[in-house]
Structure formats: C-alpha cells, structure tokens
C-alpha atoms as a PDB file:
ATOM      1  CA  UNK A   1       4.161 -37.631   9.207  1.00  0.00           C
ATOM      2  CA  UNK A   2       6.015 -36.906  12.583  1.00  0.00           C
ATOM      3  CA  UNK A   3       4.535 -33.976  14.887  1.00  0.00           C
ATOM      4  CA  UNK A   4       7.434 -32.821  17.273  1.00  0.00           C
ATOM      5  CA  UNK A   5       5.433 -32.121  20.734  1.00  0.00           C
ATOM      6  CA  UNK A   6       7.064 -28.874  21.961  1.00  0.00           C
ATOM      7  CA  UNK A   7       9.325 -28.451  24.563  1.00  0.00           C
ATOM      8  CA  UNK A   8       8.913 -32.342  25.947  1.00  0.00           C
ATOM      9  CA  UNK A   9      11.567 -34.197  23.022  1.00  0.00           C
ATOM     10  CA  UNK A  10       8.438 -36.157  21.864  1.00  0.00           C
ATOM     11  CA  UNK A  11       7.599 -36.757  18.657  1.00  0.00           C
ATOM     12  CA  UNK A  12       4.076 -38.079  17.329  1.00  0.00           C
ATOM     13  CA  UNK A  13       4.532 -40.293  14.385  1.00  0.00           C
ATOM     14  CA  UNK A  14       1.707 -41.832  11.930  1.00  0.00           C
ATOM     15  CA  UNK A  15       2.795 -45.292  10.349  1.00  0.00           C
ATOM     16  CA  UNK A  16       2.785 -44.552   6.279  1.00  0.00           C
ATOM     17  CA  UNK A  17       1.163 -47.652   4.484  1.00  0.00           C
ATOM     18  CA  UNK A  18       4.071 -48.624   2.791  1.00  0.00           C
ATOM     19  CA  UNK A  19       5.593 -49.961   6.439  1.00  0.00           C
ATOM     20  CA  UNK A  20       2.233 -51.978   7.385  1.00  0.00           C
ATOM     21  CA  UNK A  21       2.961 -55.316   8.588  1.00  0.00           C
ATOM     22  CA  UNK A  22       6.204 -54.396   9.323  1.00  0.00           C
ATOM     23  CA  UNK A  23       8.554 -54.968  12.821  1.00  0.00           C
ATOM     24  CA  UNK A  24       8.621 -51.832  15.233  1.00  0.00           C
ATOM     25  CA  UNK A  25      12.517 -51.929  15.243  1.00  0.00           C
ATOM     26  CA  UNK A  26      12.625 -52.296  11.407  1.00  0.00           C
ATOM     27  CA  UNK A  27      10.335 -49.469  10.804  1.00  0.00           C
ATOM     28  CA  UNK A  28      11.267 -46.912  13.034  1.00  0.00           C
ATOM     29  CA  UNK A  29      15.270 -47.567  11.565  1.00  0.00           C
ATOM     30  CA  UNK A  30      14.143 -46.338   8.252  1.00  0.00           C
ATOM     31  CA  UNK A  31      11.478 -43.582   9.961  1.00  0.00           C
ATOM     32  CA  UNK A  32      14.052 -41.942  11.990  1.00  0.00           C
ATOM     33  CA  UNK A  33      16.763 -42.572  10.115  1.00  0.00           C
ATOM     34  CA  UNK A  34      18.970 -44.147  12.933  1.00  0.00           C
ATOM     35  CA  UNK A  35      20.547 -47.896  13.382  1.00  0.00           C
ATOM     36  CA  UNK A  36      18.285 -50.394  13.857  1.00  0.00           C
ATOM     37  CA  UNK A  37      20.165 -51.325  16.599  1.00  0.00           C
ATOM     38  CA  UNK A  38      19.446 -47.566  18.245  1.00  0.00           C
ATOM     39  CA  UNK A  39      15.706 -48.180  17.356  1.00  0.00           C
ATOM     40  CA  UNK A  40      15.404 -50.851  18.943  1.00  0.00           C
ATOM     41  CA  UNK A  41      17.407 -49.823  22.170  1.00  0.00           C
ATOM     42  CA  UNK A  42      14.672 -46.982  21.980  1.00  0.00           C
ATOM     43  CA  UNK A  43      11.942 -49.500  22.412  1.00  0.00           C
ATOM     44  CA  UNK A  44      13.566 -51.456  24.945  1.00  0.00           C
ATOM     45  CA  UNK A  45      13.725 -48.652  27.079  1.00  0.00           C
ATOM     46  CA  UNK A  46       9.662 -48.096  26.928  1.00  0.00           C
ATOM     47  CA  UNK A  47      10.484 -44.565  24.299  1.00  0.00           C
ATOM     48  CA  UNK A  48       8.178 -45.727  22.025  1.00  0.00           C
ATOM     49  CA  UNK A  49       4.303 -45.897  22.996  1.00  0.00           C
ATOM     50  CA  UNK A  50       0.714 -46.637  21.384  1.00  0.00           C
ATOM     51  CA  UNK A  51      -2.233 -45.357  22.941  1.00  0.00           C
ATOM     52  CA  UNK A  52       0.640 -44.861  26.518  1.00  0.00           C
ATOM     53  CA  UNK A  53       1.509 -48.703  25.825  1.00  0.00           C
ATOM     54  CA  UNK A  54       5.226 -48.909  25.361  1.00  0.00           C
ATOM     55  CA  UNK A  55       5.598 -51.688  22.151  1.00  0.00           C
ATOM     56  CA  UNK A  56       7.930 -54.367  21.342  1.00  0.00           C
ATOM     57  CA  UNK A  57      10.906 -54.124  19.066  1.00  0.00           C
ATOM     58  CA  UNK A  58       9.013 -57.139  16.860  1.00  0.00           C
ATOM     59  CA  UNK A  59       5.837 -55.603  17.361  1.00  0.00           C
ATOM     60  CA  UNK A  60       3.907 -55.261  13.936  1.00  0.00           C
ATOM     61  CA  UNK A  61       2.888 -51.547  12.748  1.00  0.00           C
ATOM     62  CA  UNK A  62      -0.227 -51.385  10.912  1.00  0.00           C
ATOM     63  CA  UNK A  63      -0.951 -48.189   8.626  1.00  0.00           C
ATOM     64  CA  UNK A  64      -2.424 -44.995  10.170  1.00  0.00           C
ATOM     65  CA  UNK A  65      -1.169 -45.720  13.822  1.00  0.00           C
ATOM     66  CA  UNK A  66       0.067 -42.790  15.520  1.00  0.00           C
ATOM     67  CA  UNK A  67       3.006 -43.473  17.735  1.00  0.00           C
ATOM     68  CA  UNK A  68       4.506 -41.574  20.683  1.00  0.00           C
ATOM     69  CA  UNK A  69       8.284 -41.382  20.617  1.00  0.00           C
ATOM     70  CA  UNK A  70      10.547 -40.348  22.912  1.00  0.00           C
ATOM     71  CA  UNK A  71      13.757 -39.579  21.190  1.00  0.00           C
ATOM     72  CA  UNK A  72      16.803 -39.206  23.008  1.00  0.00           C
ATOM     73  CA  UNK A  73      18.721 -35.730  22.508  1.00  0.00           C
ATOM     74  CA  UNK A  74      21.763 -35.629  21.698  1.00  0.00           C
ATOM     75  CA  UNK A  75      24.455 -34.029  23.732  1.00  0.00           C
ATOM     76  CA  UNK A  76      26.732 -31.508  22.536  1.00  0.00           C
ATOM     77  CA  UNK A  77      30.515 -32.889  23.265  1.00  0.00           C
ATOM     78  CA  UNK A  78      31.324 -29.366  23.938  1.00  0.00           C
ATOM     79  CA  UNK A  79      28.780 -27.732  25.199  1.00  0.00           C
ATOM     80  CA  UNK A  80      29.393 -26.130  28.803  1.00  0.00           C
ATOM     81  CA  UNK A  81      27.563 -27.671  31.503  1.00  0.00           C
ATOM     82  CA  UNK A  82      27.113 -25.168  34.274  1.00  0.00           C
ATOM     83  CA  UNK A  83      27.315 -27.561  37.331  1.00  0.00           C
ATOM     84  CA  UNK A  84      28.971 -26.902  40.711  1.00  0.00           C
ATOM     85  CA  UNK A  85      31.690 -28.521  42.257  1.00  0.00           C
ATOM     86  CA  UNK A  86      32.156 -29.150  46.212  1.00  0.00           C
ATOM     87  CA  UNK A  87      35.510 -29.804  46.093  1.00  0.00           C
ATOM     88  CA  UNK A  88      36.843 -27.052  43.493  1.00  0.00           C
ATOM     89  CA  UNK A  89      38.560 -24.761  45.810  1.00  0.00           C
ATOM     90  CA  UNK A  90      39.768 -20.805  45.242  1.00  0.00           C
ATOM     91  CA  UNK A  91      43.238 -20.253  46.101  1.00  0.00           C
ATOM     92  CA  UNK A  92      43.772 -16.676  44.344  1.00  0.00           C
ATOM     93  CA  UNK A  93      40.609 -14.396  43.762  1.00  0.00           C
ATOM     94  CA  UNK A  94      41.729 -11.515  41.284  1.00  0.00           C
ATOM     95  CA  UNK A  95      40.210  -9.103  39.115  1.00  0.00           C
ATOM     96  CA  UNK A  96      41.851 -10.550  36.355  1.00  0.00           C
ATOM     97  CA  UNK A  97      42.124 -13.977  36.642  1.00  0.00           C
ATOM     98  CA  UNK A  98      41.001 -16.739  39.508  1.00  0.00           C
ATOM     99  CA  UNK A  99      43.745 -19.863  40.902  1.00  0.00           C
ATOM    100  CA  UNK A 100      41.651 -22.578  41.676  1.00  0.00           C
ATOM    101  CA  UNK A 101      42.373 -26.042  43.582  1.00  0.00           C
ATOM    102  CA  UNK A 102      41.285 -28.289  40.773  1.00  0.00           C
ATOM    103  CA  UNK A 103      40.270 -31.539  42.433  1.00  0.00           C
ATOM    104  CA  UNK A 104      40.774 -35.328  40.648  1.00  0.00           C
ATOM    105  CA  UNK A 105      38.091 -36.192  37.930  1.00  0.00           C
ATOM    106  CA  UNK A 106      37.347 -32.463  36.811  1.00  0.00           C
ATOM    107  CA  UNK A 107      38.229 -31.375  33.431  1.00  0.00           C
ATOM    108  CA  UNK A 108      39.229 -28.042  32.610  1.00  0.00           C
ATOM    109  CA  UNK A 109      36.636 -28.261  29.449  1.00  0.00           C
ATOM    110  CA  UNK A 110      34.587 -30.259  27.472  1.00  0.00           C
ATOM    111  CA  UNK A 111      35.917 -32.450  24.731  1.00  0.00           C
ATOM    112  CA  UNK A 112      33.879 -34.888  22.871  1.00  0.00           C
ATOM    113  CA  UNK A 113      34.095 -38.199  24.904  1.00  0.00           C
ATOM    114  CA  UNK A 114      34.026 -36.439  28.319  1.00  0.00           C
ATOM    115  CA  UNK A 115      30.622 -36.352  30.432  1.00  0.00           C
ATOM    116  CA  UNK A 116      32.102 -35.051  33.930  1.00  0.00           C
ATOM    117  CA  UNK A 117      32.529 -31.789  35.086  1.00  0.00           C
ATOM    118  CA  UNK A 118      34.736 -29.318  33.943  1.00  0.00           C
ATOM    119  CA  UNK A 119      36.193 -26.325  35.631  1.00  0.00           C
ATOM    120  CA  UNK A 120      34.843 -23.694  32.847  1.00  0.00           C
ATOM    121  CA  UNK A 121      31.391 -25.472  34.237  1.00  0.00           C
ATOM    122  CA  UNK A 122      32.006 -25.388  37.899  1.00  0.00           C
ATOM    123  CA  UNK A 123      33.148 -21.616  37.468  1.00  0.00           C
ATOM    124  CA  UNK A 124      30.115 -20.603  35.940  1.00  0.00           C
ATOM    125  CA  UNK A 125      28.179 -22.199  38.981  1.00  0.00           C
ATOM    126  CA  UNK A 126      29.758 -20.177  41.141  1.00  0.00           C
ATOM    127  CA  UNK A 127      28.969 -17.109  39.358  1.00  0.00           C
ATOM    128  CA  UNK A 128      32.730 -16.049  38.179  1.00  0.00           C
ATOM    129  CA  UNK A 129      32.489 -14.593  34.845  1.00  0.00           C
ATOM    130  CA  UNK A 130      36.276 -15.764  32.919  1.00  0.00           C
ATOM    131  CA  UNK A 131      37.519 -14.939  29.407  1.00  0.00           C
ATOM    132  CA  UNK A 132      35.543 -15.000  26.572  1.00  0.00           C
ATOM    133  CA  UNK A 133      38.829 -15.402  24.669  1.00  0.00           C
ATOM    134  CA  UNK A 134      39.459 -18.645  23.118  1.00  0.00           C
ATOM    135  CA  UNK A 135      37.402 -21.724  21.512  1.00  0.00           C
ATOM    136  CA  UNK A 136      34.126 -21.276  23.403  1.00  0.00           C
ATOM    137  CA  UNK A 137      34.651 -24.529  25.445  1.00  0.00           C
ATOM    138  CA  UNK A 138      37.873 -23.309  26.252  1.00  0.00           C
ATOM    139  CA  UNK A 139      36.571 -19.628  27.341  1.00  0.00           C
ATOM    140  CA  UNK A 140      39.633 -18.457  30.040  1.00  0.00           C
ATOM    141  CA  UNK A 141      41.714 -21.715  29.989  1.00  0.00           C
ATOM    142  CA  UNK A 142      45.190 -20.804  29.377  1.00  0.00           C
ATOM    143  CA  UNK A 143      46.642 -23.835  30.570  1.00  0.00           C
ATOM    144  CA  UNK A 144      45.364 -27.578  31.616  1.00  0.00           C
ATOM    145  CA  UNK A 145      45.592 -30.102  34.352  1.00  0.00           C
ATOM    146  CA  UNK A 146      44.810 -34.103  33.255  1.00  0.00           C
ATOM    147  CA  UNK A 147      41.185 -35.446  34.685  1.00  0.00           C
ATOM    148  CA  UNK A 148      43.642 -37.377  36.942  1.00  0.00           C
ATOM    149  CA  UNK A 149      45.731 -34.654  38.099  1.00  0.00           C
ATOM    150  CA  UNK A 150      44.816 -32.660  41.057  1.00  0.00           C
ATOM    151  CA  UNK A 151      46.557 -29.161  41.798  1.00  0.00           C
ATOM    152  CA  UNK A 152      46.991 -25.713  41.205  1.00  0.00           C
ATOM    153  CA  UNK A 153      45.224 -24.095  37.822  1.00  0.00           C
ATOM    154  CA  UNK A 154      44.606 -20.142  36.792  1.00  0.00           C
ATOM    155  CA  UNK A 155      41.664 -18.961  34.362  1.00  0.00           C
ATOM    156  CA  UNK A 156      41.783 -15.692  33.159  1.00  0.00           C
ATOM    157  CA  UNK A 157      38.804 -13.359  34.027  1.00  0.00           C
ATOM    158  CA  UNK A 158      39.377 -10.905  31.212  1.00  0.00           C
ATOM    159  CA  UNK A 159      40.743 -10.852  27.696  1.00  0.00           C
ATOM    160  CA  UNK A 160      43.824  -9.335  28.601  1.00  0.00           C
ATOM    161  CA  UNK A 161      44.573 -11.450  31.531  1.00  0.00           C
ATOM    162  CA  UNK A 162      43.869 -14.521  28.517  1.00  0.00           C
ATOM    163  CA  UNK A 163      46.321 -12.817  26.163  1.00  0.00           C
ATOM    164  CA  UNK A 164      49.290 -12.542  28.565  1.00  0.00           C
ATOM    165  CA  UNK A 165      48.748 -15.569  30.760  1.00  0.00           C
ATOM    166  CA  UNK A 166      48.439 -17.620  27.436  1.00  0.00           C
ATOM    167  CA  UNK A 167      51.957 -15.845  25.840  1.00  0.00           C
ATOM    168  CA  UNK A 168      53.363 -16.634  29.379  1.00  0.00           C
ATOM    169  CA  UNK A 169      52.917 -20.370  28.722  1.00  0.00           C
ATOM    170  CA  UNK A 170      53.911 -20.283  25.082  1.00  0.00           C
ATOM    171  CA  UNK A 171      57.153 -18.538  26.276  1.00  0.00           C
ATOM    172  CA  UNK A 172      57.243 -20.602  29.320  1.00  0.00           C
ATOM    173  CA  UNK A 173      58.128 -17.891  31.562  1.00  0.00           C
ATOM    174  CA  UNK A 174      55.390 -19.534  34.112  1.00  0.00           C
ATOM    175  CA  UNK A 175      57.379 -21.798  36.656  1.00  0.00           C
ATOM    176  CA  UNK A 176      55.265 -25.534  37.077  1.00  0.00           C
ATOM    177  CA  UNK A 177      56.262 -27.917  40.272  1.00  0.00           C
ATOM    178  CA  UNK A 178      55.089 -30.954  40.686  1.00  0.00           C
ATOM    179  CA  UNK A 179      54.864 -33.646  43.100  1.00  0.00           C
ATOM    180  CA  UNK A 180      54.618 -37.142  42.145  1.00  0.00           C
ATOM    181  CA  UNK A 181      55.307 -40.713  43.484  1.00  0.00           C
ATOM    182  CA  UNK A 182      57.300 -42.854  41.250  1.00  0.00           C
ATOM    183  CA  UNK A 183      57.714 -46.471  41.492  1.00  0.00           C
ATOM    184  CA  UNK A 184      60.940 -47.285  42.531  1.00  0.00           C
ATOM    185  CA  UNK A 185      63.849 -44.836  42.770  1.00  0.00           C
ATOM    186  CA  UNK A 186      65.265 -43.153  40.107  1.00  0.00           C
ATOM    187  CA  UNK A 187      68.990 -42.895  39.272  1.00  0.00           C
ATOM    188  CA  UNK A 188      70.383 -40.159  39.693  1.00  0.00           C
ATOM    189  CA  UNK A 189      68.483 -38.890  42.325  1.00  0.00           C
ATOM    190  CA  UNK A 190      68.359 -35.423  40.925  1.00  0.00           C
ATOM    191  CA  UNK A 191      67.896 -34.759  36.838  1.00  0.00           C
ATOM    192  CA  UNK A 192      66.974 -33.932  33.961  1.00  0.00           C
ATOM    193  CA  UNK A 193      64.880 -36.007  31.248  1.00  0.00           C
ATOM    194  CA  UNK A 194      65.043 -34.545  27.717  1.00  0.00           C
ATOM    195  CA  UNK A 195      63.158 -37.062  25.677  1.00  0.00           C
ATOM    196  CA  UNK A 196      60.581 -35.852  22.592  1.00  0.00           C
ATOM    197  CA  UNK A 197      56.974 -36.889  22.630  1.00  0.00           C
ATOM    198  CA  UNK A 198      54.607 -37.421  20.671  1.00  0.00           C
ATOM    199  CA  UNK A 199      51.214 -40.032  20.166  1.00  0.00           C
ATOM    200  CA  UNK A 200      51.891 -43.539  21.472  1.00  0.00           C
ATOM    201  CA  UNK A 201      52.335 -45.099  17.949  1.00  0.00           C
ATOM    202  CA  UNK A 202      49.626 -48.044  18.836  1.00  0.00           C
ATOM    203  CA  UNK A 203      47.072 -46.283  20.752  1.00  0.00           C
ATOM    204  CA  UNK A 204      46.141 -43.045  19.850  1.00  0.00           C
ATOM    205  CA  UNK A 205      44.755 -42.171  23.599  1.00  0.00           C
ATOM    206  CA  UNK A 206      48.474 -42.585  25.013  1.00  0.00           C
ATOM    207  CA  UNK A 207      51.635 -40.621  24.306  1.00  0.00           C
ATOM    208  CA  UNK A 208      54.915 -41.884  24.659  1.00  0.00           C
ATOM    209  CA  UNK A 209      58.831 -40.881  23.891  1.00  0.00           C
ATOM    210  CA  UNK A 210      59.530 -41.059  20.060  1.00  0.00           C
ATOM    211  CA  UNK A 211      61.888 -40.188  16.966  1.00  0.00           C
ATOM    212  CA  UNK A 212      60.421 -36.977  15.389  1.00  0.00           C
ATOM    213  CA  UNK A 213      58.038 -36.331  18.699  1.00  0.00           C
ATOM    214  CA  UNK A 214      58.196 -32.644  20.017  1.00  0.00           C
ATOM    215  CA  UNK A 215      60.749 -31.484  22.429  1.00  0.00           C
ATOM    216  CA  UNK A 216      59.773 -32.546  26.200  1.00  0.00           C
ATOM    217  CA  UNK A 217      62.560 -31.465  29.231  1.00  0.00           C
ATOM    218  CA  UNK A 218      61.373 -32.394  32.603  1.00  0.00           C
ATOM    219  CA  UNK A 219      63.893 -31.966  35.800  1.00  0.00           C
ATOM    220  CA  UNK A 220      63.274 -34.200  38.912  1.00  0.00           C
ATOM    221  CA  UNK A 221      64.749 -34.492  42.523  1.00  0.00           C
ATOM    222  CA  UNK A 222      64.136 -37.175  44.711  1.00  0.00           C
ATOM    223  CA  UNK A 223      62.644 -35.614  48.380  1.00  0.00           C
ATOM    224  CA  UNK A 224      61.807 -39.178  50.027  1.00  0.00           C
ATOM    225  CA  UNK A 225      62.671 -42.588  49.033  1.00  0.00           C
ATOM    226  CA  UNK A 226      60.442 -45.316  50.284  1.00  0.00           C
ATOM    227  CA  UNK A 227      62.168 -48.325  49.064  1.00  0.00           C
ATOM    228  CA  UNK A 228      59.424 -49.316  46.396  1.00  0.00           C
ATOM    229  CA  UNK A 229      58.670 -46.087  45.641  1.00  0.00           C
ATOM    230  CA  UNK A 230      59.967 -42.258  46.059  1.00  0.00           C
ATOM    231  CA  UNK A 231      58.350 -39.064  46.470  1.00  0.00           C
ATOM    232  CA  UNK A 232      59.568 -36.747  43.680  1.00  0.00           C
ATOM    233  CA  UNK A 233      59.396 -32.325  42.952  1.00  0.00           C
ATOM    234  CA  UNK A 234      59.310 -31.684  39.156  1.00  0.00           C
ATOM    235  CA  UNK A 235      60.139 -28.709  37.261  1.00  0.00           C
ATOM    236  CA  UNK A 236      58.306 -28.798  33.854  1.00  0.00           C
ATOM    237  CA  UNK A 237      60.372 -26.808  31.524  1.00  0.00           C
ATOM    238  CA  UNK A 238      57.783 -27.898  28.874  1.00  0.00           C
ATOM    239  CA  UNK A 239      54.376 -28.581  28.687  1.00  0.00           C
ATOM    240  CA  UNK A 240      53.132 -31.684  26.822  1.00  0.00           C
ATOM    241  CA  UNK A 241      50.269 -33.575  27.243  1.00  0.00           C
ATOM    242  CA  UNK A 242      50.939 -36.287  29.918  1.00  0.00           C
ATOM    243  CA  UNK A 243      54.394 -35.329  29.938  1.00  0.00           C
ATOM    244  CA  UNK A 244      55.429 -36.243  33.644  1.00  0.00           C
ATOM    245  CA  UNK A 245      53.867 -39.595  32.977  1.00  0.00           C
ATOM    246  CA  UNK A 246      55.052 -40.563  29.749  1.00  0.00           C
ATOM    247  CA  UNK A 247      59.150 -39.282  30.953  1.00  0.00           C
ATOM    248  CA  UNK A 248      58.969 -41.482  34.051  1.00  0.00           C
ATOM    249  CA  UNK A 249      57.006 -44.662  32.221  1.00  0.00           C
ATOM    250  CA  UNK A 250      60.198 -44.593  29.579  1.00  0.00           C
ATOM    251  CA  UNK A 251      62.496 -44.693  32.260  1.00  0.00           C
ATOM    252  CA  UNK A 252      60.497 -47.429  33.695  1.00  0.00           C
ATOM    253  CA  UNK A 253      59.561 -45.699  36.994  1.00  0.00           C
ATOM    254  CA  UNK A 254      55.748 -44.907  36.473  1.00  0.00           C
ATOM    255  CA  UNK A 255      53.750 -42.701  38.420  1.00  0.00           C
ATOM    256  CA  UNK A 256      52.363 -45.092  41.554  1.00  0.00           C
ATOM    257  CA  UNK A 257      48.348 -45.319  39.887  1.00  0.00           C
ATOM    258  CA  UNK A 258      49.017 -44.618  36.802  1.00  0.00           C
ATOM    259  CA  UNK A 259      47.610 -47.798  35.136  1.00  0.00           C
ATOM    260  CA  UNK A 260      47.254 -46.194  31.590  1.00  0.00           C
ATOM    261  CA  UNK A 261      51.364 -46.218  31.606  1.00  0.00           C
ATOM    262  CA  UNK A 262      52.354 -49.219  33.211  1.00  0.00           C
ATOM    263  CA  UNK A 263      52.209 -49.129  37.257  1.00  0.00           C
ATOM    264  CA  UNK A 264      51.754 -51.832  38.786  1.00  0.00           C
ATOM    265  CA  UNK A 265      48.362 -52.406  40.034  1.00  0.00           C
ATOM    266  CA  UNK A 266      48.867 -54.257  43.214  1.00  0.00           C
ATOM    267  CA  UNK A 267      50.713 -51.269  44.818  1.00  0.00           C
ATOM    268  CA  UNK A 268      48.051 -49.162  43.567  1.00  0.00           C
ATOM    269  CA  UNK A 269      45.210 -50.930  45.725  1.00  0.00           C
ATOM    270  CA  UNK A 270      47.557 -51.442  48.572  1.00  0.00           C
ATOM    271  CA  UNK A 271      47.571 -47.705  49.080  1.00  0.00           C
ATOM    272  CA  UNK A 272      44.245 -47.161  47.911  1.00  0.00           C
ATOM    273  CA  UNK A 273      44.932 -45.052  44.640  1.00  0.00           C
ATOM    274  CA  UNK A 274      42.402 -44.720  41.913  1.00  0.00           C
ATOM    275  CA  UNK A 275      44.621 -42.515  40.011  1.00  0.00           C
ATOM    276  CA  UNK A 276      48.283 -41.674  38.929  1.00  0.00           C
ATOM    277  CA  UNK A 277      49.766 -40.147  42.379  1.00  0.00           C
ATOM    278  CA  UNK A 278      50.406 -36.765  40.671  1.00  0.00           C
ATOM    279  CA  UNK A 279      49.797 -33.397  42.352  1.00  0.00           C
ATOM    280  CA  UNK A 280      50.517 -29.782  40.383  1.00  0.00           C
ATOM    281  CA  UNK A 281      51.846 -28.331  43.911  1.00  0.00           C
ATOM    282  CA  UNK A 282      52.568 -24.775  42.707  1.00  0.00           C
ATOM    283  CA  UNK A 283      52.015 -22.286  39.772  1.00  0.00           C
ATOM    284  CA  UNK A 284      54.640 -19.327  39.539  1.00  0.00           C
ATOM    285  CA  UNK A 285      53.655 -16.326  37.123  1.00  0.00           C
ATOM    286  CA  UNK A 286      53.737 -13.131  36.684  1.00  0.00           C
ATOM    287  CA  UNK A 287      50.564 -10.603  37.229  1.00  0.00           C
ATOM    288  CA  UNK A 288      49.613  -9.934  33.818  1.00  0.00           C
ATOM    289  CA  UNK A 289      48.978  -6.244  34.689  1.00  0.00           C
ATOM    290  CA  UNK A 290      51.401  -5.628  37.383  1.00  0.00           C
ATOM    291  CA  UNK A 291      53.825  -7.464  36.690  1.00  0.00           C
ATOM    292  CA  UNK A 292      54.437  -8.811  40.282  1.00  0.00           C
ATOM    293  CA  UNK A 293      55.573 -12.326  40.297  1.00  0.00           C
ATOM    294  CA  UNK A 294      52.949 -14.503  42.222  1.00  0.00           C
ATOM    295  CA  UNK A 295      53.011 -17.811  43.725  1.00  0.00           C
ATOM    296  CA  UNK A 296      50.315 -20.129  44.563  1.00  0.00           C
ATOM    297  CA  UNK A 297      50.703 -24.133  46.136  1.00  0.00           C
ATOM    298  CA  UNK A 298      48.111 -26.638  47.244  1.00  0.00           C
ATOM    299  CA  UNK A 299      48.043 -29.400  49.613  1.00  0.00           C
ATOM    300  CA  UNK A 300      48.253 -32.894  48.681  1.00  0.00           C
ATOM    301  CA  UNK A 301      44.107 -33.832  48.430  1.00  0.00           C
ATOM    302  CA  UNK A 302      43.097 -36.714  50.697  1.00  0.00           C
ATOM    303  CA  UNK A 303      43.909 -39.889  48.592  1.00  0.00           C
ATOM    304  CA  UNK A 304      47.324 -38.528  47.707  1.00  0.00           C
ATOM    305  CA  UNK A 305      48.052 -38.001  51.433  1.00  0.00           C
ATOM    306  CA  UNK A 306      46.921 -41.000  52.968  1.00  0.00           C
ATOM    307  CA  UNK A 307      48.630 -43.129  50.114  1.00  0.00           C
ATOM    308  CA  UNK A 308      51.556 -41.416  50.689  1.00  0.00           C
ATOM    309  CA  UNK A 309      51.739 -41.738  54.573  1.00  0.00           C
ATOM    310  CA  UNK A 310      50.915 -45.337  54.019  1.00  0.00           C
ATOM    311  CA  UNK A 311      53.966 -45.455  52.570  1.00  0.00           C
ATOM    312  CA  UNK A 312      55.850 -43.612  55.176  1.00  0.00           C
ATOM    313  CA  UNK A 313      54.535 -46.020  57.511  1.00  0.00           C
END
C-alpha cells in the first residue's frame, strides 16, 4: 500500500509478498507503474530509501518493508512559469497592450519540449496583468518571435486589445521589418521572394519551400554588403513560422548562425554567434482603440552588434 506524505512528493510504500525476493528496479517498475529503466534512474539518484538508506537498483525487497520514495513530478509542458527576466525590456507601456524588447532564448509561451522562459512568464513577474484571451499558455500573445530571434513583440493587456491586435495580423495590416545577416550577397540586391512553405518533408522540426506549402512573400534590400556576408531590412508580407530563414536557406544565402538551415559554422564562431543573426527591428500597428498608427524599433542586442561590427571591420 503506498501512503503519499503531504505536501513533500514522497510516497511511503510497503513491499506486498508477492514481490519478496525480488530486484528494487524490477519491483518498483511494476509498483509504480513506470519503465524499469525510470525506476531504476529513481534509485540511482538516492529517491528511493529504507530506514533513510538510499538502496540499490539490484537490491532485494523482502515482504512488509516500507520504503520511502521520492517520485519525481511531472512538469506541465504548458504550464506558465512566472519567472523574471533581466534582459526583457519595455519599449511601449499602454493601457491596452505592452511592446516589449524580447531578448534571444525567451519564448513567447510554453509548448511541450520547452523548459526556458517565456515572455507570458517574465510578464507575470513583473506584475503586468495581459489578456486572458486565447489558449491559456498563450494568454495576450497575438503574435510570436522564434527562441532565436531577438526584437520587437506586443501582448495585449485586455480582451479587446487581443481581438483587434490578433485580426490585425490575420489581415496583415501590421507592418514587420527585419534585420538580418545573410551569407553572401543576394542577387538582386533589392526583392521579393514568393515561395510557399510548409514542414521540411524529412524533419518535422524544420520548414522549408514546397509544392502545396502555404503562401510565404518576403521583400529584402541589401543595406551593407560585406563581401561574405550582407546586412539585409525585410518586409514580411506574411507570417510563417521561420519564414525569413527558410526564404533565404532556399536561395542558398542562410541567415549567418543559423545552423538548423545550413550556415556555415566556421563564420558563425568567427563572429561569435550562437544564433541565426536575426533581429525583428520594428513593429508598425495601429492602436486598437484609437486608431493612431504606432511605431516601435529596437537596437541590435549585444551579440548581433559586435558580430556585425566584426564584420565591418
């Protein structure tokens, strides 16, 4: 019989006869009902105790002993971790919605698979109170920036703010500039890439230009050229996931750092990038109860600007 001890995760197990003389690891699989492989990970890491003496995994159980287990809890993908972040800056306070500077490796939510923080997280820390509107991961997120991508983001405050900041994006009446350093220099020098994407038929964690993929225009002009690499603004006339990336992999000019779609490494050590050298510089939209139009940039974050004066240099 198992006695959960409350509030502490631990759980107070007596061995049934029927699993005498059998291994720790073993027993505890069919007890718990996990792998045996996760039971005996448990007792590896000292969870499971007699008498406050953590046991082996081919430790043999005799009947009536009463085991202390420590079992590990198990996270909720999307559950909302309210954590701050230093480097999460406010660009635009408003009564209905909030710009922030999101900085490299924040999300703007939790999704199963991510562990880091997330901007819905980071807001709560600060005390902001955003849309309840939404999945309740995705509470005030009417748009998103990649873990990778550094820039310019808005969260709505208050349902309405969600429902017309959200329709603004459908409609794509919000104007999206990018920066980004490209390998290389494209040709022209000023364009437009209309190319339909969709998930990268071989790896379903990458997205690439395909027959049949959704409709994808991105326009581009060159500012600086660098030789091996150029300095580009983009105008997103679309929105798909990984878009800029994908568009300038396919013309075989990656993103400088962006491993995941073929840069080249080498270059991305040289200038000290851990990430694709992409930057969401400004946000256009209109104030969804004004009506004002409102525009909001950021500054290129440390690693982007030292990589990119390396290159200047």
């Amino acid at each position: 019989m198992t006695d959960p001890a409350a509030d502490t995760g631990l759980t107070r197990l007596e061995v049934p006869s029927e699993f005498s003389d059998r291994r720790a690891d073993a027993a505890l699989a069919e007890l718990l009902g996990v792998s045996r492989s996760a039971a005996a990970g448990m007792l590896a890491a000292g969870r499971v105790r007699l008498g406050g003496k953590a046991l082996g995994k081919s430790f043999k159980l005799s009947t009536g002993m009463v085991l202390d287990i420590q079992v590990p809890v198990e996270r909720d993908p999307l559950a909302i971790d309210t954590e701050p972040v230093e480097n999460l800056h406010i660009l635009l306070d408003d009564e209905s919605f909030v710009v922030i500077d999101k900085p490299v490796g924040v999300a703007a939510h939790p999704s199963p698979g991510w562990v880091g923080p997330t901007v819905v997280g980071a807001l709560a820390a600060a005390g902001y109170r955003i849309s309840t509107s939404g999945a309740p991961e995705r509470a005030g997120i009417v748009h998103r920036l990649d873990v990778g991508t550094s820039g310019v983001m808005v969260v709505a405050k208050t349902e309405q703010a969600y429902t017309v900041l959200k329709r603004a994006f459908k409609e794509r009446t919000v104007e999206k500039i990018y920066h980004t350093v490209v390998q290389g220099l494209p040709d022209p020098l000023r364009g437009t890439i209309d190319a339909p994407i969709g998930r990268h038929p071989g790896h379903d964690w990458r997205f690439a230009v395909i027959e049949g993929g959704r409709p994808s225009i991105t326009h581009y002009e060159v500012l600086e050229a660098f030789g091996r690499a150029a300095l580009l603004e983009v105008h997103l006339q679309t929105g798909r996931t990984h878009q800029i990336r994908v568009h300038f992999s396919a013309l075989h000019h990656p993103c400088v750092g962006d491993l995941t779609y073929g840069a080249d490494p080498s270059l991305a050590a040289e200038l000290g990038l851990t990430r694709q050298w992409l930057h969401a510089k400004m946000l256009g939209f209109a104030h969804p109860i004004s009506g004002e139009w409102l525009e909001v940039s950021s500054e290129y974050p440390a690693d982007l600007d030292y990589a990119l004066e390396a290159l200047r240099g």
